[in-house]
Protein backbone atom coordinates (compact mmCIF):
# COMPACT_ATOMS: atom_id res chain seq x y z
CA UNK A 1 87.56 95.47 91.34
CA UNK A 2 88.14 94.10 94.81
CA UNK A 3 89.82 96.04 97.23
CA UNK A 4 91.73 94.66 100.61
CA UNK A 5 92.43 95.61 103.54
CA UNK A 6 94.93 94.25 105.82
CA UNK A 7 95.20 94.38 109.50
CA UNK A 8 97.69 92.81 112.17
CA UNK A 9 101.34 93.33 112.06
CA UNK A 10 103.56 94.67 114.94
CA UNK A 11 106.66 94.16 117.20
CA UNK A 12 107.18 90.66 118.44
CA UNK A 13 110.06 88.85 119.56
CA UNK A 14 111.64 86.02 118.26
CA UNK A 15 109.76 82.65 119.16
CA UNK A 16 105.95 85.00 119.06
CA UNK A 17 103.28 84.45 117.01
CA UNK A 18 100.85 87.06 115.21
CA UNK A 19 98.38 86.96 112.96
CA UNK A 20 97.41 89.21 110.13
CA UNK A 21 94.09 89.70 108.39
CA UNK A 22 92.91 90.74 105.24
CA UNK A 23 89.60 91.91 104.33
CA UNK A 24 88.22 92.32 100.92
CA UNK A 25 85.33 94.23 99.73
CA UNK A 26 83.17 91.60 97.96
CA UNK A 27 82.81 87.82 98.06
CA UNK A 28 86.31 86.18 97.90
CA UNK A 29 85.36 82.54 97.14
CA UNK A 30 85.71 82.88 93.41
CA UNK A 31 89.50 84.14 94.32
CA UNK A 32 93.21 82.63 95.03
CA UNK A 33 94.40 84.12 97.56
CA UNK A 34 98.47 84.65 98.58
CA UNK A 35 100.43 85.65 100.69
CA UNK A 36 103.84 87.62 100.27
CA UNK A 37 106.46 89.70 101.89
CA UNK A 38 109.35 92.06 101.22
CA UNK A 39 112.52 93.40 102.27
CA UNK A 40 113.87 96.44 101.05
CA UNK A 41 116.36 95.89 98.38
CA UNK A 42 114.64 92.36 97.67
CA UNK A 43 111.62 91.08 95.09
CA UNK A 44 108.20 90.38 96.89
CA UNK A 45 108.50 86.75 98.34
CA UNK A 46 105.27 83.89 98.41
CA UNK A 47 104.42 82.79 101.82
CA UNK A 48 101.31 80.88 101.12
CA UNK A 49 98.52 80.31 99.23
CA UNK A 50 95.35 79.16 99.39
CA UNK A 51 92.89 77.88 96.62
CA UNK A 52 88.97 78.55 96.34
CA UNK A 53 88.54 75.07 97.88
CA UNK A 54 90.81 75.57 100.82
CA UNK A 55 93.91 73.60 99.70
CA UNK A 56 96.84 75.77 101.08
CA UNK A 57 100.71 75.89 100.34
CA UNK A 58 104.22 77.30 101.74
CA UNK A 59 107.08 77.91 100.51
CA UNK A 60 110.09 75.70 102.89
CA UNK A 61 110.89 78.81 104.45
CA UNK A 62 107.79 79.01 106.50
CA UNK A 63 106.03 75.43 106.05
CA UNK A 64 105.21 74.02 110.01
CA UNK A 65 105.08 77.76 110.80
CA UNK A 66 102.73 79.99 108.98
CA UNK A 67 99.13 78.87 108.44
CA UNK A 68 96.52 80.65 105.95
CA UNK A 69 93.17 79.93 106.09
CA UNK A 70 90.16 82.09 104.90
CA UNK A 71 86.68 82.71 106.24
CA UNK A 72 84.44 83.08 103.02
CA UNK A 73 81.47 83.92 104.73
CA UNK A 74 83.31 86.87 106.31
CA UNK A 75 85.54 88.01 103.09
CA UNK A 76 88.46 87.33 105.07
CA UNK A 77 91.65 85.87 103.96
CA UNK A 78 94.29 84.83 107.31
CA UNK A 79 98.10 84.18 108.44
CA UNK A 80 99.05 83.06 111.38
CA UNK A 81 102.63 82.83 111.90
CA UNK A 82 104.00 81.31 114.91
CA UNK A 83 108.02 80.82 115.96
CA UNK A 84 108.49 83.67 114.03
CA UNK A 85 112.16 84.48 113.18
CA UNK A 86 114.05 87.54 112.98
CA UNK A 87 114.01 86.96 109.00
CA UNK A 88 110.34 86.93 109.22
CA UNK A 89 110.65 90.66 109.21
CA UNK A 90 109.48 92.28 106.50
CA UNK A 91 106.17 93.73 105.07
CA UNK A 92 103.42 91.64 104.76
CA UNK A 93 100.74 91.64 101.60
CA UNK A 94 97.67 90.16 100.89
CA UNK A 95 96.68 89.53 97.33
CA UNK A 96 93.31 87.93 95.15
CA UNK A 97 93.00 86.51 92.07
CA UNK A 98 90.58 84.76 89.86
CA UNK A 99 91.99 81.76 88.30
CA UNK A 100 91.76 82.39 84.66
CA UNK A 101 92.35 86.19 84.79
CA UNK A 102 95.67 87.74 84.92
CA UNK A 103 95.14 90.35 87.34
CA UNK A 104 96.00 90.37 91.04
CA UNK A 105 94.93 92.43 93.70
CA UNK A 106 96.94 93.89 96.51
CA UNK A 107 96.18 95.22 100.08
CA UNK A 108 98.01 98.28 101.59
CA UNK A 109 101.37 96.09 103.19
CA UNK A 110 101.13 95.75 106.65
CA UNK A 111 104.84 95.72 108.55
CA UNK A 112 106.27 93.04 111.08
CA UNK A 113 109.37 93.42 113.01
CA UNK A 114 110.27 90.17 115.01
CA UNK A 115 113.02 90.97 117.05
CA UNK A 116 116.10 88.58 118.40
């Protein structure tokens, strides 16, 4: 069972950039890996994903402005997020998943607050 941690997050203002990081506990290049974020009140949104050969997606909402990559080598899944918005704000998760299995990992949440 992998486990993640995330790291990043914070206070910026509107037009910043930040980047979060999520660390897993064994070899991530058999996993998905996704990124998603919620509001209180509101289901868990996608903000990207990226396959085990490195082809990523976005939903329109952050396409041109969030990036996820991941460093297999270092178990490290990434989003940078640049011109970030005040709707960015929300908490951020990290999750892994083995195509072919139905079950999905989750880090802790990590929160960002963009302010206006």
């Amino acid at each position: 069972q992998v486990q993640l941690v995330q790291s990043g997050g914070g206070l910026v203002q509107a037009g910043g950039s930040l980047t979060l990081s999520c660390v897993a506990s064994e070899k991530i290049y058999l996993y998905a890996m996704d990124w998603y974020r919620q509001t209180p009140g509101k289901q868990r949104e996608w903000v990207a994903g990226i396959s085990r050969n490195n082809i990523a997606n976005y939903p329109d909402s952050v396409a041109g402005r969030f990036t996820i990559s991941r460093d297999n080598d270092k178990n490290t899944l990434f989003l940078h997020m640049i011109s970030l918005k005040p709707e960015d704000t929300a908490v951020y998760y990290c999750s892994a998943v083995r195509p072919g299995f139905s079950t999905y990992y989750w880090g802790q949440g990590t929160q960002v607050n963009v302010s206006s």
